[in-house]
PDB file of N, CA and C in Angstrom:
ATOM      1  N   UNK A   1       0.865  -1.191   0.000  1.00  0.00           N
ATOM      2  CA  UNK A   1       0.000   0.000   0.000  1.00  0.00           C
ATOM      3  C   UNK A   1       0.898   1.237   0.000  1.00  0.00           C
ATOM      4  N   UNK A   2       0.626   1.995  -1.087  1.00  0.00           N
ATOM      5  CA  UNK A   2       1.767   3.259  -1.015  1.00  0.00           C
ATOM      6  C   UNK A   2       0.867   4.578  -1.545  1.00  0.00           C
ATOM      7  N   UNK A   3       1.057   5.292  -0.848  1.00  0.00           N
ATOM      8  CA  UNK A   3       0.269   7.199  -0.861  1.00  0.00           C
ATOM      9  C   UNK A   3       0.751   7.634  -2.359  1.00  0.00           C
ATOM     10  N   UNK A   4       1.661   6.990  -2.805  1.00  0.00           N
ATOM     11  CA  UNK A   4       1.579   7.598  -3.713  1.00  0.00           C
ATOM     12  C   UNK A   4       1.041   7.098  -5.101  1.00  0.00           C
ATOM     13  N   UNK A   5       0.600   5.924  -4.743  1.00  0.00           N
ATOM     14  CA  UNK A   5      -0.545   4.911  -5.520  1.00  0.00           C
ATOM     15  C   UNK A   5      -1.764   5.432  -5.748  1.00  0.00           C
ATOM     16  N   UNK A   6      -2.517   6.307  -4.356  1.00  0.00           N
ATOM     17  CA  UNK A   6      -3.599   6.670  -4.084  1.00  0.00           C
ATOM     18  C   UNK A   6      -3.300   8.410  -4.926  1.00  0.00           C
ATOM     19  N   UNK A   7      -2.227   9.223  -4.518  1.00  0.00           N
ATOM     20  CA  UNK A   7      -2.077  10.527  -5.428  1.00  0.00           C
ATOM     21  C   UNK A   7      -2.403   9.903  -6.415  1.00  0.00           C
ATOM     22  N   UNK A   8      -1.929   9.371  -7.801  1.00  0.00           N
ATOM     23  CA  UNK A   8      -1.802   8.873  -8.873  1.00  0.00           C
ATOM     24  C   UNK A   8      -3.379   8.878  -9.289  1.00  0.00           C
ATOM     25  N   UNK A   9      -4.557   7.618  -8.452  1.00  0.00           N
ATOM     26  CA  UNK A   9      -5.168   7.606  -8.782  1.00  0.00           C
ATOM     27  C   UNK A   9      -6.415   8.568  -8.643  1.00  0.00           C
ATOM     28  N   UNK A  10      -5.903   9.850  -7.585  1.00  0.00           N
ATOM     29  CA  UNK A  10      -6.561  10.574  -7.382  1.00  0.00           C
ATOM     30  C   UNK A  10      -6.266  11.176  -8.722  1.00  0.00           C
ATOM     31  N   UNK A  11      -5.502  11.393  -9.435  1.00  0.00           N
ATOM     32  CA  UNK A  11      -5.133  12.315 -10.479  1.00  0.00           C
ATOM     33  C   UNK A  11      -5.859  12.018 -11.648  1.00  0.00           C
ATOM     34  N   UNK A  12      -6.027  10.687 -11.862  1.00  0.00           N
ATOM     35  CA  UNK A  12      -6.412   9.799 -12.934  1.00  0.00           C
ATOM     36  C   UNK A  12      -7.790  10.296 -13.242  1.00  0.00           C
ATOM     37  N   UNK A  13      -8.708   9.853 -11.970  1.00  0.00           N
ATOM     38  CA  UNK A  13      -9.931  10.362 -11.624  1.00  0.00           C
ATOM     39  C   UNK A  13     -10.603  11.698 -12.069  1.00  0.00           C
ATOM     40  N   UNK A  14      -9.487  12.249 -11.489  1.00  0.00           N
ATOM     41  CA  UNK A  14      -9.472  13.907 -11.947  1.00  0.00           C
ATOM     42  C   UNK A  14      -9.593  14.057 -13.397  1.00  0.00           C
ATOM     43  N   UNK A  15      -8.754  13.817 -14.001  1.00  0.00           N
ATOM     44  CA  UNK A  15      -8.986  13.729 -15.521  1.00  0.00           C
ATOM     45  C   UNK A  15     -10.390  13.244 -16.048  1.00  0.00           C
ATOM     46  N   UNK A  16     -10.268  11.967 -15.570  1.00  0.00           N
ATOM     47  CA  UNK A  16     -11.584  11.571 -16.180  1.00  0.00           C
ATOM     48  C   UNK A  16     -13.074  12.215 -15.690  1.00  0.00           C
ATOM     49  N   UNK A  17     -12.865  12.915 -14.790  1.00  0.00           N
ATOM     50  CA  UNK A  17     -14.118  13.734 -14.228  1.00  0.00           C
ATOM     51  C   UNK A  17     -14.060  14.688 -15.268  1.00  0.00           C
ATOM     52  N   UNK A  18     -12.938  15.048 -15.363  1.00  0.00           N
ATOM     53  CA  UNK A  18     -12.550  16.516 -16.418  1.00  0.00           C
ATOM     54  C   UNK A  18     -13.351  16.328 -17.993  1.00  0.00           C
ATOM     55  N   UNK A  19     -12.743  15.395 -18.532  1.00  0.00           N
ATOM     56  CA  UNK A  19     -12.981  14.671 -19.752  1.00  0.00           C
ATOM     57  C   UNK A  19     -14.517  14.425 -19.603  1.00  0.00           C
ATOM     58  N   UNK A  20     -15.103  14.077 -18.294  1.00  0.00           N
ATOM     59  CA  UNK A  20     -16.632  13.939 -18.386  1.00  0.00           C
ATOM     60  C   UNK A  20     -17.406  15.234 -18.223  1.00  0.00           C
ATOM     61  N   UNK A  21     -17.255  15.892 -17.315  1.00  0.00           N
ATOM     62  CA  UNK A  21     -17.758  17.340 -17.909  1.00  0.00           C
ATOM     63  C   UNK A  21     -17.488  17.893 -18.878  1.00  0.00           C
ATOM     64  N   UNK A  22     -16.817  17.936 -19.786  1.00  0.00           N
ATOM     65  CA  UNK A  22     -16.270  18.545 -20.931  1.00  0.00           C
ATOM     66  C   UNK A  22     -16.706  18.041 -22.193  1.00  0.00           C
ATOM     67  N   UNK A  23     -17.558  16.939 -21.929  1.00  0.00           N
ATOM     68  CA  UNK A  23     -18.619  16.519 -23.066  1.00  0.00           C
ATOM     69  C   UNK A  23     -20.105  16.900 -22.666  1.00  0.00           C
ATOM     70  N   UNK A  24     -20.464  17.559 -21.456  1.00  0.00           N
ATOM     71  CA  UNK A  24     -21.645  17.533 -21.403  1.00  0.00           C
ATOM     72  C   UNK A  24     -21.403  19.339 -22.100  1.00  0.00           C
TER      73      UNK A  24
END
């Protein structure tokens, strides 16, 4: 288990939230 596993996928997320508002 490493924090910086969890940054990463916080980031990932981020994008793809991004990418999903950005089509509506």
């Amino acid at each position: 288990f490493i924090i910086e596993d969890i940054q990463y996928l916080r980031q990932r997320s981020q994008v793809i939230i991004d990418a999903a508002h950005k089509e509506y």
